[in-house]
Protein backbone atom coordinates (compact mmCIF):
# COMPACT_ATOMS: atom_id res chain seq x y z
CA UNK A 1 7.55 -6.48 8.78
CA UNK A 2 4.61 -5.11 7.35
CA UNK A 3 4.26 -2.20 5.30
CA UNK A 4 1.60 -0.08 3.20
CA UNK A 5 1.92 3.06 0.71
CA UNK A 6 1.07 6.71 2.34
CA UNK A 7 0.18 8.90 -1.35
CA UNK A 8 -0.72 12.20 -1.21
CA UNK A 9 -2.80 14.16 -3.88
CA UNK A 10 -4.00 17.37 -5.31
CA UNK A 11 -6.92 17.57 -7.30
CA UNK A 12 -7.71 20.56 -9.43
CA UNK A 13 -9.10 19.49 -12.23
CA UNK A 14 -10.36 16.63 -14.08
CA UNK A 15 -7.42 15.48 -15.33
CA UNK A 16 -5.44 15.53 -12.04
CA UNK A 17 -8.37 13.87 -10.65
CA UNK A 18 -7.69 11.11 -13.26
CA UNK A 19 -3.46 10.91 -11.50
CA UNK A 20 -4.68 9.26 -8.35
CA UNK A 21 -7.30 6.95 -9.26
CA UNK A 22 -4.86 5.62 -12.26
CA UNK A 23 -2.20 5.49 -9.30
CA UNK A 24 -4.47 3.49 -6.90
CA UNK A 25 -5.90 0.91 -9.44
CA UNK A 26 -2.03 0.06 -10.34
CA UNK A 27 -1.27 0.07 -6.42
CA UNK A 28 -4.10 -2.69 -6.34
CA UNK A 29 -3.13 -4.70 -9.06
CA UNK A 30 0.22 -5.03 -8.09
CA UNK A 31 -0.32 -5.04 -4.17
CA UNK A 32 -4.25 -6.21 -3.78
CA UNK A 33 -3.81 -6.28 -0.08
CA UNK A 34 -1.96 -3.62 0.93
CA UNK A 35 -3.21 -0.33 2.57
CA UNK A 36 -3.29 2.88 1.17
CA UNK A 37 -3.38 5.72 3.52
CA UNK A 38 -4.18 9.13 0.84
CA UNK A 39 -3.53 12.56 2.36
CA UNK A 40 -5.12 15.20 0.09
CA UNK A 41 -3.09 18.64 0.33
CA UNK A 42 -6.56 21.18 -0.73
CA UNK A 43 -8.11 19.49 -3.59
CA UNK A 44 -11.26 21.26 -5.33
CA UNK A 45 -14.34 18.42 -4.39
CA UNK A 46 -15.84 19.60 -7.19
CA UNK A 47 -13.26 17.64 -9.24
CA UNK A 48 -12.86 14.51 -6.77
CA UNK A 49 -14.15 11.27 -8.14
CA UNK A 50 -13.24 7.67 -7.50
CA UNK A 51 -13.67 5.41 -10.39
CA UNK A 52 -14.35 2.40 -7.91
CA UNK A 53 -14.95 1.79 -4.53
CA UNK A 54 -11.49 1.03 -3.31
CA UNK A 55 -11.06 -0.93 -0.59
CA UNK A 56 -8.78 -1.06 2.29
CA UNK A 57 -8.16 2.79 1.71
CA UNK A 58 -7.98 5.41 4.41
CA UNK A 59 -8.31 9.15 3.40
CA UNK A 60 -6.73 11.80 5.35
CA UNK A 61 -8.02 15.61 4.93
CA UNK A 62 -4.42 17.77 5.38
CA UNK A 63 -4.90 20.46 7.31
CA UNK A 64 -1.69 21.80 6.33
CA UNK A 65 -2.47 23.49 2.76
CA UNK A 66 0.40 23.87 0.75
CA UNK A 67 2.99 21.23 2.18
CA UNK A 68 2.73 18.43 0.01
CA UNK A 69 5.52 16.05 0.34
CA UNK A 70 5.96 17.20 4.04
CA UNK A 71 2.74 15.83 4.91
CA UNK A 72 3.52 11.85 4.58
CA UNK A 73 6.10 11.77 7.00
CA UNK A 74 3.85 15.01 9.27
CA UNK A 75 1.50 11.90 9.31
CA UNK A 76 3.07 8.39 10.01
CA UNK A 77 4.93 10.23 12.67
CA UNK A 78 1.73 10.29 13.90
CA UNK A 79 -0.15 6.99 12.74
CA UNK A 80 1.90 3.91 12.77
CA UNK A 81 -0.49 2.54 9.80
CA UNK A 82 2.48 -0.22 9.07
CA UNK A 83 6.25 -1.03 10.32
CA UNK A 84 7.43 0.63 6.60
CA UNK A 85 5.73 3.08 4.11
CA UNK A 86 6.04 3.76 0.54
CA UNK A 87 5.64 7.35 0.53
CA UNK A 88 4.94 8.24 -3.35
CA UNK A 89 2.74 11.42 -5.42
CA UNK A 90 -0.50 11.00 -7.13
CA UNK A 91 2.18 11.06 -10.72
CA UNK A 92 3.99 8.12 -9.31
CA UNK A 93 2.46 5.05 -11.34
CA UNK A 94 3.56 0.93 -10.53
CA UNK A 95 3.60 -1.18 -13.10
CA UNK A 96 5.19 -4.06 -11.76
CA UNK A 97 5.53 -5.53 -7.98
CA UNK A 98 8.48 -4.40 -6.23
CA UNK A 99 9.01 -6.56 -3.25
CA UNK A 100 9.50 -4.36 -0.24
CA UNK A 101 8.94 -7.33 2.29
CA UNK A 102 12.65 -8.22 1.17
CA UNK A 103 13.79 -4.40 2.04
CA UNK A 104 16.20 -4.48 5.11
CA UNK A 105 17.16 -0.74 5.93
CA UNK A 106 15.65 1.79 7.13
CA UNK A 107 15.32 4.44 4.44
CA UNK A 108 15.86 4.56 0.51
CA UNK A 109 14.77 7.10 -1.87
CA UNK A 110 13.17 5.78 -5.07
CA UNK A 111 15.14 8.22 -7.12
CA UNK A 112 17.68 10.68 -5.66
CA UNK A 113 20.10 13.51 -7.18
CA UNK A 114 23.54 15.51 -6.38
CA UNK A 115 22.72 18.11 -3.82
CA UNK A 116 23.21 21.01 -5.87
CA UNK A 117 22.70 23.94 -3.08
CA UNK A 118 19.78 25.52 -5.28
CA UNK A 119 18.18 28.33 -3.35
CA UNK A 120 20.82 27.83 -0.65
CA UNK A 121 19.13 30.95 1.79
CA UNK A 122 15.49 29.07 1.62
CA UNK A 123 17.10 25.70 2.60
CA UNK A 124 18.83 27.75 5.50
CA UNK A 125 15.73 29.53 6.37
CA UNK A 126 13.92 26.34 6.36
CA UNK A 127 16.50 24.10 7.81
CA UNK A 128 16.91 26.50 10.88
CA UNK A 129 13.56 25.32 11.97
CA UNK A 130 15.23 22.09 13.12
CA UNK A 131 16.30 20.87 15.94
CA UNK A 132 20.46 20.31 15.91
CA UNK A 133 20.61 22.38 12.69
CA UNK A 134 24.48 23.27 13.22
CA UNK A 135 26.16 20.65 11.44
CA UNK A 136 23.04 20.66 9.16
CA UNK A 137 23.92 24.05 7.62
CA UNK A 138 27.39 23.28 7.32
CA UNK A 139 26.86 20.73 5.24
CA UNK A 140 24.21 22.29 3.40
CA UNK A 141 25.93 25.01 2.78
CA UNK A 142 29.04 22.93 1.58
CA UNK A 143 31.34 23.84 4.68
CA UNK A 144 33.69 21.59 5.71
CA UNK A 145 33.07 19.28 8.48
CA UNK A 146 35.15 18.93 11.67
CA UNK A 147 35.11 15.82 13.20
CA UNK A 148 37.77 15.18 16.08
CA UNK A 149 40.47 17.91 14.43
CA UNK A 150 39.96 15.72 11.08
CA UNK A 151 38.41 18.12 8.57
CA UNK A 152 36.36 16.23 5.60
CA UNK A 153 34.07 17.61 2.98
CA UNK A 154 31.05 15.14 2.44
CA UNK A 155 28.53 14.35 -0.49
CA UNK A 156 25.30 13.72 -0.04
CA UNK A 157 22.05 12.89 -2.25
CA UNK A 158 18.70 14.82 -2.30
CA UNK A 159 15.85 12.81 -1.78
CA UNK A 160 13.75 13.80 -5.74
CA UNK A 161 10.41 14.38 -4.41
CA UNK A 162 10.77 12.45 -0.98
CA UNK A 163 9.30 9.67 -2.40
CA UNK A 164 11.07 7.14 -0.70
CA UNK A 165 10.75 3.57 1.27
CA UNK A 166 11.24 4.04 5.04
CA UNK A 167 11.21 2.79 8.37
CA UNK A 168 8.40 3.52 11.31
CA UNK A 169 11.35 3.55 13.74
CA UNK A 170 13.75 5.51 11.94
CA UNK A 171 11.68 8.57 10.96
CA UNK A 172 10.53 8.34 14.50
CA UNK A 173 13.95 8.81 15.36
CA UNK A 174 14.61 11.60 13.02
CA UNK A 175 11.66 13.32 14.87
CA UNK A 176 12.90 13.04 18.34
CA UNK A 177 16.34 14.01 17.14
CA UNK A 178 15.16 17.21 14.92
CA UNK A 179 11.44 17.73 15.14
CA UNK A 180 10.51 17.46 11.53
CA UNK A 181 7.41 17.90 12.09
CA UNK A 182 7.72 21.45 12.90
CA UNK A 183 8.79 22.38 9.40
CA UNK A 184 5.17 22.38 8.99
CA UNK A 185 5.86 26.29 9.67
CA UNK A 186 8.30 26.43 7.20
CA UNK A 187 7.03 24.49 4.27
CA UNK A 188 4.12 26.82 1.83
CA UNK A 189 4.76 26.30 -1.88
CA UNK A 190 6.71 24.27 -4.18
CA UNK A 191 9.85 26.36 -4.20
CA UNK A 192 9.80 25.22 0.13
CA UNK A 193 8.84 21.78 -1.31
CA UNK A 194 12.14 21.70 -3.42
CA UNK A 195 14.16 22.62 -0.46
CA UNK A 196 12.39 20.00 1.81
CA UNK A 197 13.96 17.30 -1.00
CA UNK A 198 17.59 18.68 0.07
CA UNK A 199 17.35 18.63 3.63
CA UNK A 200 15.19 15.16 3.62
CA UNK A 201 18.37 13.72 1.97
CA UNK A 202 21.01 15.14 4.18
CA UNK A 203 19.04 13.62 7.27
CA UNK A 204 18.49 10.49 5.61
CA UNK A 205 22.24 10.39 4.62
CA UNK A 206 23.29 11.50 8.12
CA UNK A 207 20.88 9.20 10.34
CA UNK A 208 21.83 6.14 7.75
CA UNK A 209 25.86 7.00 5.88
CA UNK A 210 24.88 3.74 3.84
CA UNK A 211 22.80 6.50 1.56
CA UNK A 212 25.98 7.13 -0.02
CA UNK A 213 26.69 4.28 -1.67
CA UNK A 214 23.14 2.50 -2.12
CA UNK A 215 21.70 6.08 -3.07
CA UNK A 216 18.19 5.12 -4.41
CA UNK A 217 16.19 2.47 -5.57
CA UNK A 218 16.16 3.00 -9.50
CA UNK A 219 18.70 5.64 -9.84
CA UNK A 220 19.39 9.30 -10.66
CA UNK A 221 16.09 11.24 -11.81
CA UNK A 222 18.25 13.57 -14.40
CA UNK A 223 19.43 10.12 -16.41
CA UNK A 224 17.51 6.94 -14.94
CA UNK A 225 13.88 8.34 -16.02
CA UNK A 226 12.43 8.71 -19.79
CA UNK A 227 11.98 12.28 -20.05
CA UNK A 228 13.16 13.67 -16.76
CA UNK A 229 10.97 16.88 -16.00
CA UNK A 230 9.26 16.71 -19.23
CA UNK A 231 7.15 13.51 -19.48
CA UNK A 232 3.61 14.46 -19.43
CA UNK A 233 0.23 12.56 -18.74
CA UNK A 234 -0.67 12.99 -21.67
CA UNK A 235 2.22 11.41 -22.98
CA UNK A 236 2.69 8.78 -20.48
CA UNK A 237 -1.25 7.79 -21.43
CA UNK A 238 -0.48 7.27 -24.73
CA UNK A 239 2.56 4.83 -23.69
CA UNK A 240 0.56 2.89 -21.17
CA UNK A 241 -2.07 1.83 -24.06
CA UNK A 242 0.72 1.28 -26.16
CA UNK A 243 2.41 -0.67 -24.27
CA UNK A 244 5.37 1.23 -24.57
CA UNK A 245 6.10 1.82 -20.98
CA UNK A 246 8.77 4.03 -19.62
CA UNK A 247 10.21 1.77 -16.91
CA UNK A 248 8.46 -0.22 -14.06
CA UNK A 249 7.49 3.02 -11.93
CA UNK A 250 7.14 5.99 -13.75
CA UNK A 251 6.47 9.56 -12.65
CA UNK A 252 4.69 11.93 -14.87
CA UNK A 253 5.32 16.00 -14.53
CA UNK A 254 2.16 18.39 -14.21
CA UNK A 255 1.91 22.00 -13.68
CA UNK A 256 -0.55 22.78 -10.37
């Protein structure tokens, strides 16, 4: 089946404007034919400057200020651009083809982490914008689960940054079943953005239970990354001339 990356971006300055075109020009070395669909969450034009003319690339304007990693899956609800995306950030650099034309599920993170209930009443507040939210907040809020008089506590993994591989078809499904889309009224700054990462995982884990034991593609973000949290452009730069790369997709950390 075919698929394509969805990337979104925020541009503020120069050097954030320098994130996605070092993103892209990876993207096309690695996958030369693949589409790119860019959603830009409120960038400052006055900084926006492609260092080529890319082609095969789509550009979306967001609407929807503020929602970041919402607004890939707000999207290819809405555009079946491919059968599969590669949702990923403007900090999320390839340096090496992975092969998702083998892929054969419907959803997996690219890094996940232990649900850890951090700011437990904004993932409620957010969470009860869903659709069949009951069972949701119990296991959100670490409640045990009642399933025909059996009582179970679960685990699941948060999705780090929704940056994930997934399925046309499934998220569709996720939509009709809890209308994701309308967390577009829920979702305003980072700190909604972090909860989004929590609830994206428990619906990926809950649509698709093999999430438990397959987890994520390269691992857990605390101890499978260089740096975790910390590693800067700057830094990462420096590496990448080097040739003293972090691992075959890296994410850089930046402050906007």
């Amino acid at each position: 089946m075919s698929y394509g990356f969805i990337l979104t971006i925020h541009v503020n300055s120069e050097k954030t404007n320098e994130y996605w075109n070092h993103c892209v020009k990876l993207l096309r070395t690695n996958y030369p034919h693949k589409k790119i669909i860019i959603i830009d969450d409120n960038s400052n034009y006055s900084f926006v400057k492609a260092h080529f003319e890319y082609k095969n690339i789509e550009i979306i304007q967001s609407k929807f200020h503020g929602r970041g990693e919402l607004l890939p899956f707000y999207y290819f609800i809405r555009n079946k651009w491919f059968d599969n995306a590669v949702i990923i950030h403007d900090s999320v650099f390839f340096h090496t083809r992975i092969p998702f034309e083998t892929f054969r599920l419907p959803v997996l993170s690219l890094w996940h982490s232990v649900y850890d209930k951090e700011n437990l009443p904004n993932i409620m507040r957010i969470v009860s914008q869903l659709r069949n939210n009951t069972l949701l907040k119990q296991e959100l809020a670490g409640s045990d689960v009642n399933i025909l008089g059996l009582t179970e506590k679960t685990q699941f993994n948060l999705s780090f940054g929704n940056i994930c591989y997934i399925n046309h078809n499934f998220l569709l499904h996720i939509e009709r079943k809890y209308n994701v889309s309308n967390l577009v009224n829920a979702i305003h700054c980072r700190t909604d953005r972090c909860s989004l990462e929590r609830i994206m995982g428990l619906l990926f884990d809950t649509e698709y239970p093999n999430t438990k034991s397959i987890k994520s593609l390269f691992g857990n973000i605390h101890t499978a990354h260089y740096k975790p949290f910390n590693y800067t452009y700057d830094e990462y730069i420096r590496d990448f001339k080097t040739k003293k790369l972090a691992g075959d997709v890296v994410k850089i950390w930046t402050g906007r």
